[in-house]
N, C-alpha and C. Protein backbone atom coordinates (compact mmCIF):
# COMPACT_ATOMS: atom_id res chain seq x y z
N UNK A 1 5.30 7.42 67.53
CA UNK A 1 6.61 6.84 67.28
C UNK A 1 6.50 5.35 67.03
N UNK A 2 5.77 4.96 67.69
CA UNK A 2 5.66 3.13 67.16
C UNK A 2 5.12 2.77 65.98
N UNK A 3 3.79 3.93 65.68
CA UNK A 3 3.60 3.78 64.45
C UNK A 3 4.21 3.82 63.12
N UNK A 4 5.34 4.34 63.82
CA UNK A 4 6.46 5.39 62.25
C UNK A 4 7.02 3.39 62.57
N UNK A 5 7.41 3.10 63.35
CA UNK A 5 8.53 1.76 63.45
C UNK A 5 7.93 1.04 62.83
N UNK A 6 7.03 0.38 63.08
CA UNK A 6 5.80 -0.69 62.59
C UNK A 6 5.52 0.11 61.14
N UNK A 7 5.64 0.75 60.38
CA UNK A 7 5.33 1.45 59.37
C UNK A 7 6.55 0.87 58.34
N UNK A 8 7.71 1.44 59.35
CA UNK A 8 9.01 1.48 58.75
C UNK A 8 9.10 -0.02 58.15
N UNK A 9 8.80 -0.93 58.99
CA UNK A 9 8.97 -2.72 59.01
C UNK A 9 8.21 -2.99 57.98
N UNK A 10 6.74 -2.06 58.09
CA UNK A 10 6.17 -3.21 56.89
C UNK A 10 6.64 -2.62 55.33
N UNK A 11 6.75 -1.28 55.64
CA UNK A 11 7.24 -0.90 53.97
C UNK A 11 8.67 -1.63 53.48
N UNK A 12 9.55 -1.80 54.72
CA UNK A 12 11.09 -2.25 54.60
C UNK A 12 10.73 -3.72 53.78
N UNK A 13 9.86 -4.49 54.32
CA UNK A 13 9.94 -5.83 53.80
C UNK A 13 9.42 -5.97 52.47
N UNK A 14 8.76 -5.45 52.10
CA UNK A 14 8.58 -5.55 50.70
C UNK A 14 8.39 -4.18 49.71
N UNK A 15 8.69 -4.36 48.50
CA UNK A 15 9.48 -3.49 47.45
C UNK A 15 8.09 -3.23 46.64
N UNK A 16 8.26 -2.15 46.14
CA UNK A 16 7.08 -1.58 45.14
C UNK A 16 7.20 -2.45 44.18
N UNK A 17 8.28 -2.79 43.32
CA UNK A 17 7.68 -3.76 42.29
C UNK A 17 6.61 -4.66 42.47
N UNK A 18 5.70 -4.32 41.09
CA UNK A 18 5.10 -5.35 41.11
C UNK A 18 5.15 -6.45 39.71
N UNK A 19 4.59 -7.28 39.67
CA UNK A 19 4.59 -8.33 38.65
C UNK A 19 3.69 -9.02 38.77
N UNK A 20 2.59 -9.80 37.79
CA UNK A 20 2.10 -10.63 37.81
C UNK A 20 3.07 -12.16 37.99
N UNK A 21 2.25 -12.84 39.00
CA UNK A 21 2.47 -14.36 39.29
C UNK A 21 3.44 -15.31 38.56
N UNK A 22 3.09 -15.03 36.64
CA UNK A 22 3.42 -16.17 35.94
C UNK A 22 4.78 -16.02 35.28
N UNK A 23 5.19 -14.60 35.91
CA UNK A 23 6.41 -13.78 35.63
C UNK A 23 7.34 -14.11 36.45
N UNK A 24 6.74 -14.79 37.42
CA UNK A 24 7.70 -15.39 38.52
C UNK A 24 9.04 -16.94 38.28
N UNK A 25 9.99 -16.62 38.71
CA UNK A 25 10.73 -17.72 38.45
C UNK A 25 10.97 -18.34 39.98
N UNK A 26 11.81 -20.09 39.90
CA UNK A 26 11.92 -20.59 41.07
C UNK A 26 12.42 -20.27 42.19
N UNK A 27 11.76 -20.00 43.36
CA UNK A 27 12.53 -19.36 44.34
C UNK A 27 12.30 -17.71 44.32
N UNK A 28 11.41 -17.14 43.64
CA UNK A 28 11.01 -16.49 43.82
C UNK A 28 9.87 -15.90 44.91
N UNK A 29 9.61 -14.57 45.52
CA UNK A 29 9.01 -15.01 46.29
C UNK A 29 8.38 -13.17 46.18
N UNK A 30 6.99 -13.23 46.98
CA UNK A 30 6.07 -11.79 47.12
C UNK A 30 5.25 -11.80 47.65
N UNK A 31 4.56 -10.76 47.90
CA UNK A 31 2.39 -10.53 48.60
C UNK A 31 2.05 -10.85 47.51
N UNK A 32 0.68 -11.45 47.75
CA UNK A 32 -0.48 -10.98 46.42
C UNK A 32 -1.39 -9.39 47.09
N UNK A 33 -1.16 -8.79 45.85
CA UNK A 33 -1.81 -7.31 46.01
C UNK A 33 -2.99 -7.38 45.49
N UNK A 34 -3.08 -8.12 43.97
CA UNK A 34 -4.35 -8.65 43.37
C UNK A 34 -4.99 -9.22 42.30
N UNK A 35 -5.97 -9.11 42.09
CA UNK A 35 -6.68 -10.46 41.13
C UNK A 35 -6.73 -9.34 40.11
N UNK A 36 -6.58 -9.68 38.56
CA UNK A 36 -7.18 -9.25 37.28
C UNK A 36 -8.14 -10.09 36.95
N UNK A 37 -9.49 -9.40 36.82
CA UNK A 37 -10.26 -10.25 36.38
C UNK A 37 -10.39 -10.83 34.53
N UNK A 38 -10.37 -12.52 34.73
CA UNK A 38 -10.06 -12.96 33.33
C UNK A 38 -11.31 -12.50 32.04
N UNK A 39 -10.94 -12.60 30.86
CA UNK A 39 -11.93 -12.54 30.23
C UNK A 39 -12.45 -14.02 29.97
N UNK A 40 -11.75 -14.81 29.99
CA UNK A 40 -12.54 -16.30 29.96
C UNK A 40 -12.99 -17.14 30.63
N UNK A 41 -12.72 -16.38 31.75
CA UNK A 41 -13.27 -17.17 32.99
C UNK A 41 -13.17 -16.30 33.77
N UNK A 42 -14.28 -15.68 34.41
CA UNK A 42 -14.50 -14.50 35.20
C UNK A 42 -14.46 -14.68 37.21
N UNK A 43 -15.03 -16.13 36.56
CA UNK A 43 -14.62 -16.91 38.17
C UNK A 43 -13.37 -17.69 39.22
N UNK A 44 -12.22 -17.08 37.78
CA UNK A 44 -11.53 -17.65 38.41
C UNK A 44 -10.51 -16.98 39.25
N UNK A 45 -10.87 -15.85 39.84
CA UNK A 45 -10.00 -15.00 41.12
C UNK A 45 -10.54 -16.13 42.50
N UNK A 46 -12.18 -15.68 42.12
CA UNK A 46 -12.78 -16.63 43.05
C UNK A 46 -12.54 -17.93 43.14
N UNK A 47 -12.38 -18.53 42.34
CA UNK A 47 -11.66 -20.33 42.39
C UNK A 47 -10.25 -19.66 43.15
N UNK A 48 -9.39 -18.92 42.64
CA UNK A 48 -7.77 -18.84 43.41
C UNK A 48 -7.98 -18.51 44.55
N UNK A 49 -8.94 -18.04 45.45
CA UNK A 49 -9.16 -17.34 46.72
C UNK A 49 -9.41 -19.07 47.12
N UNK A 50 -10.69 -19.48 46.77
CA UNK A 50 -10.93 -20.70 48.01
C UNK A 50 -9.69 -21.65 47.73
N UNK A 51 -8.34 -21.74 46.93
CA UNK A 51 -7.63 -22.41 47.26
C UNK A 51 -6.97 -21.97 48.24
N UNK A 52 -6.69 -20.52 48.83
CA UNK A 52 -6.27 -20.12 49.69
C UNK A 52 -5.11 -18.81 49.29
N UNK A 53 -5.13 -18.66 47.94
CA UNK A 53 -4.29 -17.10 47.16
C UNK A 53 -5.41 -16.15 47.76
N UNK A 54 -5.04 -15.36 48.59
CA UNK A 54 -5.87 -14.50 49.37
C UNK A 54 -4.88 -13.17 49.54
N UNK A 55 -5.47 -12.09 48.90
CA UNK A 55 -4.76 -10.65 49.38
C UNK A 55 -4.14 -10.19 50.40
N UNK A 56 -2.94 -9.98 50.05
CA UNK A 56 -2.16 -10.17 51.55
C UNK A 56 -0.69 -11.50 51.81
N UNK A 57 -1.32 -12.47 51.22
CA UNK A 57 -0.49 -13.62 51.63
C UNK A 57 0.21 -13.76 50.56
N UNK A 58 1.85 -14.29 51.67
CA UNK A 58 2.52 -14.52 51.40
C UNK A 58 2.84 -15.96 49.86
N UNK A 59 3.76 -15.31 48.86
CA UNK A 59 3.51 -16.64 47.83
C UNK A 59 5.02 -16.65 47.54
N UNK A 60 5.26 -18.44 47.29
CA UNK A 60 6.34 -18.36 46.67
C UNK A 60 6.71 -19.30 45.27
N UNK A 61 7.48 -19.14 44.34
CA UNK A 61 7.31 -19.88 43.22
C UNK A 61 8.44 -20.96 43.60
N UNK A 62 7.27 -22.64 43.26
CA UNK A 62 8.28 -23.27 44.42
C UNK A 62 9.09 -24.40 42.86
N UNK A 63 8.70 -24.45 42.09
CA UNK A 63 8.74 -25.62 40.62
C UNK A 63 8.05 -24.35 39.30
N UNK A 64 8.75 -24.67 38.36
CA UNK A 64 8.46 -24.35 37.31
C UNK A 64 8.24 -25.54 36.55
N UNK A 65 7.70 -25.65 35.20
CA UNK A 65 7.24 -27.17 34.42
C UNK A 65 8.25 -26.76 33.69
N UNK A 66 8.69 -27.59 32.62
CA UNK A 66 9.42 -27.52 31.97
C UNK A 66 8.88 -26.73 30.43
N UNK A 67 9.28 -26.20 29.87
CA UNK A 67 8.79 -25.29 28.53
C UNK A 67 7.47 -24.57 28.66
N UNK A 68 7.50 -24.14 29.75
CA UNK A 68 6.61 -23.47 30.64
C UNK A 68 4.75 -23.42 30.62
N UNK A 69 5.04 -25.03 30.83
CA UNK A 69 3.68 -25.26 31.17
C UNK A 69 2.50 -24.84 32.39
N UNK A 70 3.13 -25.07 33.30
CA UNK A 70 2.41 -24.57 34.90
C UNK A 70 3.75 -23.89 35.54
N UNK A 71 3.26 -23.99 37.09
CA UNK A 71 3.96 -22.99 38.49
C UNK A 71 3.35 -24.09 39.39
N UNK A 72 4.36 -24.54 40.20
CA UNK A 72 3.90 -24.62 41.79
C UNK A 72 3.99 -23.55 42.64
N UNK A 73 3.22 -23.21 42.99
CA UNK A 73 3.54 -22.18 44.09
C UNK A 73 3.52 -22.38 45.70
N UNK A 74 3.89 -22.29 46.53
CA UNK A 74 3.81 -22.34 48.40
C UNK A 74 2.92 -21.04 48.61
N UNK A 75 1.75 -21.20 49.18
CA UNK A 75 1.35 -20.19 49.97
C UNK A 75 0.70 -20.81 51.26
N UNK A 76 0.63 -20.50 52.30
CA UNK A 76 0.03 -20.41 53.09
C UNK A 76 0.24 -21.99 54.05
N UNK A 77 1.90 -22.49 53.40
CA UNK A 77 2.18 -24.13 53.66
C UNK A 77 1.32 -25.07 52.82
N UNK A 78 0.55 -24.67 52.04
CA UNK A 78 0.18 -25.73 51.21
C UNK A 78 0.96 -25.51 49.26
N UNK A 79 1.08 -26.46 49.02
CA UNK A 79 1.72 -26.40 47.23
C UNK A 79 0.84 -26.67 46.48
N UNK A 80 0.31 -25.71 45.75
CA UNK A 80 -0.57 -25.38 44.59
C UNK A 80 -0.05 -25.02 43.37
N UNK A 81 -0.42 -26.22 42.47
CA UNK A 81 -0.30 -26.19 40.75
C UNK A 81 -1.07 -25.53 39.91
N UNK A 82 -0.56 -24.41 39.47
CA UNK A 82 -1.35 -23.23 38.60
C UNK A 82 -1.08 -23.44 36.95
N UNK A 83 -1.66 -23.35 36.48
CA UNK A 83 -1.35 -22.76 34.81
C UNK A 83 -1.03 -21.92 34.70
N UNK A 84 -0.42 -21.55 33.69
CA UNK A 84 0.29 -20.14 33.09
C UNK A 84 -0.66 -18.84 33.28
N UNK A 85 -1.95 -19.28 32.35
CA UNK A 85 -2.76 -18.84 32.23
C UNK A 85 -3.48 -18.29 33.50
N UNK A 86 -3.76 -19.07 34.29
CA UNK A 86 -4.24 -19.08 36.12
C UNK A 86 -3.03 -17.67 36.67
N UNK A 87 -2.46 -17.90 36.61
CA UNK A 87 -0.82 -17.31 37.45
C UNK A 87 -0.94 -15.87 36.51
N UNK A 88 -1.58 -15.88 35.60
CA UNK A 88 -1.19 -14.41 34.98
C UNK A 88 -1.82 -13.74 35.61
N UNK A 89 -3.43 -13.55 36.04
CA UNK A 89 -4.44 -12.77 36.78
C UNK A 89 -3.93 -12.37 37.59
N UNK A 90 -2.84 -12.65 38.67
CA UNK A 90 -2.38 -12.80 39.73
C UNK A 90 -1.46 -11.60 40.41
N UNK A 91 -1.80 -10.36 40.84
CA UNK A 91 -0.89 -9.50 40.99
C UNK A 91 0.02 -9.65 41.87
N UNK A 92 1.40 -9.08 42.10
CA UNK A 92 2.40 -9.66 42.87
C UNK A 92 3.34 -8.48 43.10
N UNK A 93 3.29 -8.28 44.60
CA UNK A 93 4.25 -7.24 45.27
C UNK A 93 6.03 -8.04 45.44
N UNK A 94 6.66 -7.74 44.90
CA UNK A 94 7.81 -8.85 45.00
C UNK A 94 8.54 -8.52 46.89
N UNK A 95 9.02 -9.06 46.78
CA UNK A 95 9.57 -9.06 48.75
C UNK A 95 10.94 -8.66 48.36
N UNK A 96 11.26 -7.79 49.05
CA UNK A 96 12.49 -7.08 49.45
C UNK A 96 13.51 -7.88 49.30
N UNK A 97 14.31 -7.69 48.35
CA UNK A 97 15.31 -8.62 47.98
C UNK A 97 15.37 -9.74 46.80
N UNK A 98 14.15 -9.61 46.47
CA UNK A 98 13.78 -10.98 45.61
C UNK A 98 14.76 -10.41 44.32
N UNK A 99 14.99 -11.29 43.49
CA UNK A 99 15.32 -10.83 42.07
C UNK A 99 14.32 -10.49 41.05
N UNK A 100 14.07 -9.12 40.73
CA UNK A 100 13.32 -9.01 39.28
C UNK A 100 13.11 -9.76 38.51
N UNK A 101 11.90 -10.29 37.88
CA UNK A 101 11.64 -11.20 37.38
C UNK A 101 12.34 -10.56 35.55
């Protein structure tokens, strides 16, 4: 029975949609579920991990650039500036409630 509760909580909080990162608008918010690996840079899941985009954690889209150059994003209390390009690899469970991108 606790397991069904604790089950219930974590499926309740966040929504099957998913979306990549760069699909995200301000105030948006999700898990990262996971990395696509790029074709032009194969290292760069691994560059987004040691900034601290780690499977599991919480992200939120905190600034957009204007004519959609980059993303700030909040994860983990720190604000990280992504490229478009960076933010696309980026898989994204949206959080219960968020608006569809």
């Amino acid at each position: 029975m606790i397991l069904n509760k604790l089950a219930n909580k974590s499926t309740a909080r966040y929504s099957l949609v998913m979306t990549r990162l760069a699909r995200l608008r301000a105030g948006q918010r999700g898990v990262i579920d996971s990395f696509h690996h790029s074709h032009h840079d194969p290292r760069l899941a691994t560059r987004l991990m040691e900034m601290g985009l780690t499977v599991g954690s919480e992200i939120e889209v905190a600034y957009e650039a204007p004519f959609g150059g980059a993303l700030a994003v909040r994860c983990r209390g720190t604000l990280i500036a992504l490229r478009l390009g960076d933010a696309e690899i980026v898989e994204i469970r949206l959080t219960a409630g968020a608006d569809e991108p």
